[in-house]
N, C-alpha and C. Protein backbone atom coordinates (compact mmCIF):
# COMPACT_ATOMS: atom_id res chain seq x y z
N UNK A 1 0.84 -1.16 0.00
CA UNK A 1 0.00 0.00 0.00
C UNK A 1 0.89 1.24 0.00
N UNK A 2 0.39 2.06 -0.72
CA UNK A 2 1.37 3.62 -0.83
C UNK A 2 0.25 4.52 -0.16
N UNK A 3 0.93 6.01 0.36
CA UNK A 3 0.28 6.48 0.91
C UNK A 3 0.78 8.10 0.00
N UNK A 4 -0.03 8.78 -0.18
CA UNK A 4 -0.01 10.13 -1.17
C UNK A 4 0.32 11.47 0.14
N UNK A 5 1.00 12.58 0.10
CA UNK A 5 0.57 13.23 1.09
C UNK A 5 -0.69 14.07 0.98
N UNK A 6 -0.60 14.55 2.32
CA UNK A 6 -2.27 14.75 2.38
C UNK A 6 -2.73 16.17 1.81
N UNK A 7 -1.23 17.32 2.04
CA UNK A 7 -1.36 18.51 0.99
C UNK A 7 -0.24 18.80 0.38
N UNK A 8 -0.19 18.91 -0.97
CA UNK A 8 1.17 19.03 -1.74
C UNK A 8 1.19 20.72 -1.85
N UNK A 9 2.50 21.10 -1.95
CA UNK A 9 2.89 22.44 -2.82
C UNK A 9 3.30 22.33 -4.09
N UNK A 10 2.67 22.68 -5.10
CA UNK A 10 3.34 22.39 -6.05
C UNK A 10 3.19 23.65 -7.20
N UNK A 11 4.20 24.63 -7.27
CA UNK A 11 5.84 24.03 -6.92
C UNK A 11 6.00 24.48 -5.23
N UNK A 12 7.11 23.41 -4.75
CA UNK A 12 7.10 23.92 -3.00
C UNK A 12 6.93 25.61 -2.74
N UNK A 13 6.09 25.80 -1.82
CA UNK A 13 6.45 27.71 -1.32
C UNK A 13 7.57 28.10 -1.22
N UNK A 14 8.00 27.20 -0.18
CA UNK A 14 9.44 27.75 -0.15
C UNK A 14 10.49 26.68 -0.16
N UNK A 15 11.40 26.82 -1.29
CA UNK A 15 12.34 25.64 -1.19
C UNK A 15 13.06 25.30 -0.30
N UNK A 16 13.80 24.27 0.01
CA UNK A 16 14.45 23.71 1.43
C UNK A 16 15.75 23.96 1.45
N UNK A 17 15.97 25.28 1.24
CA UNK A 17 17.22 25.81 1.04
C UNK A 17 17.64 27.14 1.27
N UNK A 18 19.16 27.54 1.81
CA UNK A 18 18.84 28.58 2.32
C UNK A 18 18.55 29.80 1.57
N UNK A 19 18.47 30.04 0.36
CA UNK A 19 18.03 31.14 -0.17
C UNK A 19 16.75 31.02 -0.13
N UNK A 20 16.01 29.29 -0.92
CA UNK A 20 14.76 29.74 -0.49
C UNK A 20 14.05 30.58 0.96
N UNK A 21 15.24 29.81 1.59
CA UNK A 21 14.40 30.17 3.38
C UNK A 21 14.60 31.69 3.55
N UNK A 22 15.40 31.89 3.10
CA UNK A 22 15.86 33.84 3.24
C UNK A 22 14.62 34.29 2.42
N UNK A 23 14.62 34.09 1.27
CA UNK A 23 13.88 34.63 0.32
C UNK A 23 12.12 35.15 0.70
N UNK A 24 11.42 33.73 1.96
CA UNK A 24 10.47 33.76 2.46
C UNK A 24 10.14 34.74 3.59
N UNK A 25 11.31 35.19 3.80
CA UNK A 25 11.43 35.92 5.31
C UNK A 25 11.61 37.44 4.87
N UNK A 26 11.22 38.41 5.67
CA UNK A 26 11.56 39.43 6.26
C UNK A 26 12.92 39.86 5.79
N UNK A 27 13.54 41.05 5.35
CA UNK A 27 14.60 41.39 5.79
C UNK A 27 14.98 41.49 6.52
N UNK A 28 14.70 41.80 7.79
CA UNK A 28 15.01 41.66 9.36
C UNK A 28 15.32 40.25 9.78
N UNK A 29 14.28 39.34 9.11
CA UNK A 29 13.98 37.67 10.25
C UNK A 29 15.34 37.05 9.09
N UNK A 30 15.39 37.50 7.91
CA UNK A 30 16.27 36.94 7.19
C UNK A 30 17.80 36.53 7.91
N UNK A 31 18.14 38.38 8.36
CA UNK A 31 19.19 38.29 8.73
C UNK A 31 19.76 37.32 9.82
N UNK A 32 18.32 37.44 10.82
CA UNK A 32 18.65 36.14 12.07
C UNK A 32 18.35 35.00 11.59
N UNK A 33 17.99 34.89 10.36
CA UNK A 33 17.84 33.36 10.13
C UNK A 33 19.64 32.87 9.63
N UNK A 34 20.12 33.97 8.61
CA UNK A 34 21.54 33.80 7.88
C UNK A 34 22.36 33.64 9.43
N UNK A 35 22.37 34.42 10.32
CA UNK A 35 23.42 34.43 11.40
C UNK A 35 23.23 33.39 12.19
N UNK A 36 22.12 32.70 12.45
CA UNK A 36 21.81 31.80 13.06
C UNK A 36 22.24 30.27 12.33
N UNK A 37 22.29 30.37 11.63
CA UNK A 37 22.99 28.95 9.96
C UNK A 37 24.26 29.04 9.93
N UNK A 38 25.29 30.25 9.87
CA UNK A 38 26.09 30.57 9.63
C UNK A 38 27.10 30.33 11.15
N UNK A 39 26.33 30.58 12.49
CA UNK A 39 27.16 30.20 13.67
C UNK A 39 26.95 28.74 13.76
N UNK A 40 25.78 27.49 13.02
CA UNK A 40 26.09 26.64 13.66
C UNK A 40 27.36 25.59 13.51
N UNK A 41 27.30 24.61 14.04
CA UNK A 41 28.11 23.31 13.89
C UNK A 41 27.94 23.04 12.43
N UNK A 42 28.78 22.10 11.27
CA UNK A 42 28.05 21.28 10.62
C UNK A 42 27.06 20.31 11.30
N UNK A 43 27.18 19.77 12.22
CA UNK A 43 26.21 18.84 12.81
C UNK A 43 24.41 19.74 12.99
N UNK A 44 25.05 20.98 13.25
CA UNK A 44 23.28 21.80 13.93
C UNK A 44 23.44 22.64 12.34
N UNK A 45 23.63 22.58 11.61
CA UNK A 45 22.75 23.08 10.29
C UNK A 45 21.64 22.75 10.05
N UNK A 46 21.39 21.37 9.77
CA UNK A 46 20.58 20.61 9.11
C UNK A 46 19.30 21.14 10.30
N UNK A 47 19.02 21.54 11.64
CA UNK A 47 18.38 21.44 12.51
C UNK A 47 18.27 23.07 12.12
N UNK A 48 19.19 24.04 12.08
CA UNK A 48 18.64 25.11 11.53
C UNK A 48 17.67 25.34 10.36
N UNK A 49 18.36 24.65 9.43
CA UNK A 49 17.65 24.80 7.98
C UNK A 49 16.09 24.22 8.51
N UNK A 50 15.54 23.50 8.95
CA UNK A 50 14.71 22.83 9.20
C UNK A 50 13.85 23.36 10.16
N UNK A 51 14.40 24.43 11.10
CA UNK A 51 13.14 25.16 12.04
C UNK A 51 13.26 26.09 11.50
N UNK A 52 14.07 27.08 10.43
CA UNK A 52 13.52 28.19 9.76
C UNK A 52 12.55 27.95 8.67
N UNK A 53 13.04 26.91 8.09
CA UNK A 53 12.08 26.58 7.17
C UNK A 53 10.60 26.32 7.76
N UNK A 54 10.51 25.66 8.42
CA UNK A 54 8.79 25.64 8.78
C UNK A 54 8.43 27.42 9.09
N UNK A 55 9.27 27.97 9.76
CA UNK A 55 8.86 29.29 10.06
C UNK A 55 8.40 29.77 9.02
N UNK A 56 9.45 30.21 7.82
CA UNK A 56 9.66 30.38 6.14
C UNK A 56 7.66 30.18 5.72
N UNK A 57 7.51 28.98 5.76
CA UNK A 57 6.40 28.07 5.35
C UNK A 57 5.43 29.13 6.05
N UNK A 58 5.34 29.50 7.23
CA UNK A 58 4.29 29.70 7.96
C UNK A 58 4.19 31.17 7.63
N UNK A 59 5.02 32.14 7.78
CA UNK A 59 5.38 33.36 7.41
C UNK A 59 4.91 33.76 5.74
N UNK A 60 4.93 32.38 4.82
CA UNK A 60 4.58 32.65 3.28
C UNK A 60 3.20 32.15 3.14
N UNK A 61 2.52 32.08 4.43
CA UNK A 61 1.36 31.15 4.05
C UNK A 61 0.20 31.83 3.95
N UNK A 62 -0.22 32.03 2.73
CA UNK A 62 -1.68 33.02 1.98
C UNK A 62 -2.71 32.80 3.12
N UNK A 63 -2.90 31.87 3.42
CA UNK A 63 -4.18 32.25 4.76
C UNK A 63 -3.75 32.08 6.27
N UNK A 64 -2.78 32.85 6.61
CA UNK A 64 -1.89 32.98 7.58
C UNK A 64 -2.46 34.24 8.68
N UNK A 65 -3.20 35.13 7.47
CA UNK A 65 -4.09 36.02 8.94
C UNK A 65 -5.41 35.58 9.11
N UNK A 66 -5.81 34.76 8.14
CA UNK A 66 -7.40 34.36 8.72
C UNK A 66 -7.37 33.35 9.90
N UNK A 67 -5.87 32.26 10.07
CA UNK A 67 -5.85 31.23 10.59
C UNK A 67 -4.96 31.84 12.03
N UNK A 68 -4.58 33.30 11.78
CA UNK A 68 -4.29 33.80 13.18
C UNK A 68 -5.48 34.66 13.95
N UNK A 69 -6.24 35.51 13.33
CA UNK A 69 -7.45 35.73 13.57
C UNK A 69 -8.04 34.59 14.66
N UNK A 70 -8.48 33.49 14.01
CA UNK A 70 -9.60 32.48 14.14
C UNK A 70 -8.62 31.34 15.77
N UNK A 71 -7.48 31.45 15.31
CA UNK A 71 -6.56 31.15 16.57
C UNK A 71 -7.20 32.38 17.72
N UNK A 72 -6.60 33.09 17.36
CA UNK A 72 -6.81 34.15 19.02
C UNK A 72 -9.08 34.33 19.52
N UNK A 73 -9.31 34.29 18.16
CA UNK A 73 -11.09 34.73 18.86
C UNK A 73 -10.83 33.04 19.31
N UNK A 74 -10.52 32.10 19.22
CA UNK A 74 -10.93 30.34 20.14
C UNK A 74 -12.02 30.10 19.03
N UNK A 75 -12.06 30.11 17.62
CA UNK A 75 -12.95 29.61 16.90
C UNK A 75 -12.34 28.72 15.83
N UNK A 76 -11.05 28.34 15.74
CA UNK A 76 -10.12 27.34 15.13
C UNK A 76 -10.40 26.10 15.18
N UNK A 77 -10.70 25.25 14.74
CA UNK A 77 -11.46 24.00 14.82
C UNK A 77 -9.78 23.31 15.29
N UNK A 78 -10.05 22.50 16.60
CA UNK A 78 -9.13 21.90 17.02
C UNK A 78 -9.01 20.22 17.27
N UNK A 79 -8.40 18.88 17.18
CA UNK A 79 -8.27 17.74 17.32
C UNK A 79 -7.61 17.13 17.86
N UNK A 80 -8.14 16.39 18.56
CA UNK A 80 -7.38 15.26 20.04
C UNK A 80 -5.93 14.88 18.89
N UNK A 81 -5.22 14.75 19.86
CA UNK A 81 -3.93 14.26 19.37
C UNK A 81 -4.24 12.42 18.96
N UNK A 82 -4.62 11.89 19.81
CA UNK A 82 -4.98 10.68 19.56
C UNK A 82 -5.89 10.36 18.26
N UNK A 83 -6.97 11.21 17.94
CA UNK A 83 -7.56 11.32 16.86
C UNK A 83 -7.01 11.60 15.83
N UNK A 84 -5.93 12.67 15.72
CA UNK A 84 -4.96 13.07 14.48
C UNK A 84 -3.82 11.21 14.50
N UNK A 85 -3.39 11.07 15.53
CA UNK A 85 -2.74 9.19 15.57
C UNK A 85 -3.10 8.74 14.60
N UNK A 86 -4.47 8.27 15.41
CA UNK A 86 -5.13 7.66 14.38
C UNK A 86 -5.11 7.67 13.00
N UNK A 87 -5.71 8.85 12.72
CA UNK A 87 -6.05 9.36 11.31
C UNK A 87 -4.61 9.13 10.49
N UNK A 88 -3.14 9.38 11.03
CA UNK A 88 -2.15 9.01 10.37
C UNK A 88 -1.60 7.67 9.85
N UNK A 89 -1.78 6.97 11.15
CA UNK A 89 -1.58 5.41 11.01
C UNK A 89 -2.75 4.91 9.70
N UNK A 90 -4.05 5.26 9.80
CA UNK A 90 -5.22 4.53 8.44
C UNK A 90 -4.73 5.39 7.62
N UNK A 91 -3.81 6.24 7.19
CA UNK A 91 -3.69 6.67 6.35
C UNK A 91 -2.09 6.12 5.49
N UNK A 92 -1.28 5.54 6.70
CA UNK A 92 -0.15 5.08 6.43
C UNK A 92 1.58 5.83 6.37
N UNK A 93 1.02 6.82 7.16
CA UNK A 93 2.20 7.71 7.38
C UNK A 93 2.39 7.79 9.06
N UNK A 94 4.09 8.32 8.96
CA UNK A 94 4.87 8.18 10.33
C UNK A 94 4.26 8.37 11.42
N UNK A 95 3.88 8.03 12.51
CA UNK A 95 3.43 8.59 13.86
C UNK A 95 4.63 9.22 14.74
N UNK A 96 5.97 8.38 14.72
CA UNK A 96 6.90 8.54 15.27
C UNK A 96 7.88 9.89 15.17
C-alpha cells in the first residue's frame, strides 16, 4: 500500500534551502535566520535549515491572517492528538 501526502505544494512555497528560506522571510527575520545557519556546527545546520524553514512556510502562508485571527477569537477547529494518531496510522504515514 502507498500512501499520497495529504497537501502538496506544487511548486514547494518555499524551497528547502537557504536562499529559499531567506527569500520567504523578512529582511530583518532573514538576517537572524543567515546568522543563526552561519554560527552553527556542521552537525546543527541541518536542525537550523529545518526550524527556519517551517517558520519560512508559515510566514509565506496566503491564509496565515485568517488562521491567526480564528486562533486568538478560540474559533479554530481543534483535534485530540490521539484522533490526528489515528487518522495518520489509516492513512499510512509516520506517527513517530
Amino acid at each position: 500500500m502507498t500512501a499520497q501526502p495529504i497537501r502538496r505544494h506544487e511548486p514547494e512555497r518555499v524551497p528547502r534551502n537557504a536562499r529559499g528560506i531567506a527569500d520567504a522571510l523578512t529582511p530583518e527575520v532573514a538576517k537572524e535566520f543567515y546568522a543563526e545557519l552561519l554560527a552553527a556546527r556542521p552537525e546543527e545546520a541541518k536542525g537550523v535549515l529545518l526550524r527556519w524553514w517551517g517558520r519560512a512556510m508559515l510566514e509565506s502562508d496566503p491564509g496565515r491572517q485568517r488562521r491567526v485571527a480564528s486562533a486568538l477569537a478560540g474559533t479554530m477547529p481543534t483535534i485530540a492528538v490521539q484522533d490526528m494518531l489515528d487518522r495518520r496510522r489509516a492513512a499510512g504515514l509516520p506517527v513517530e
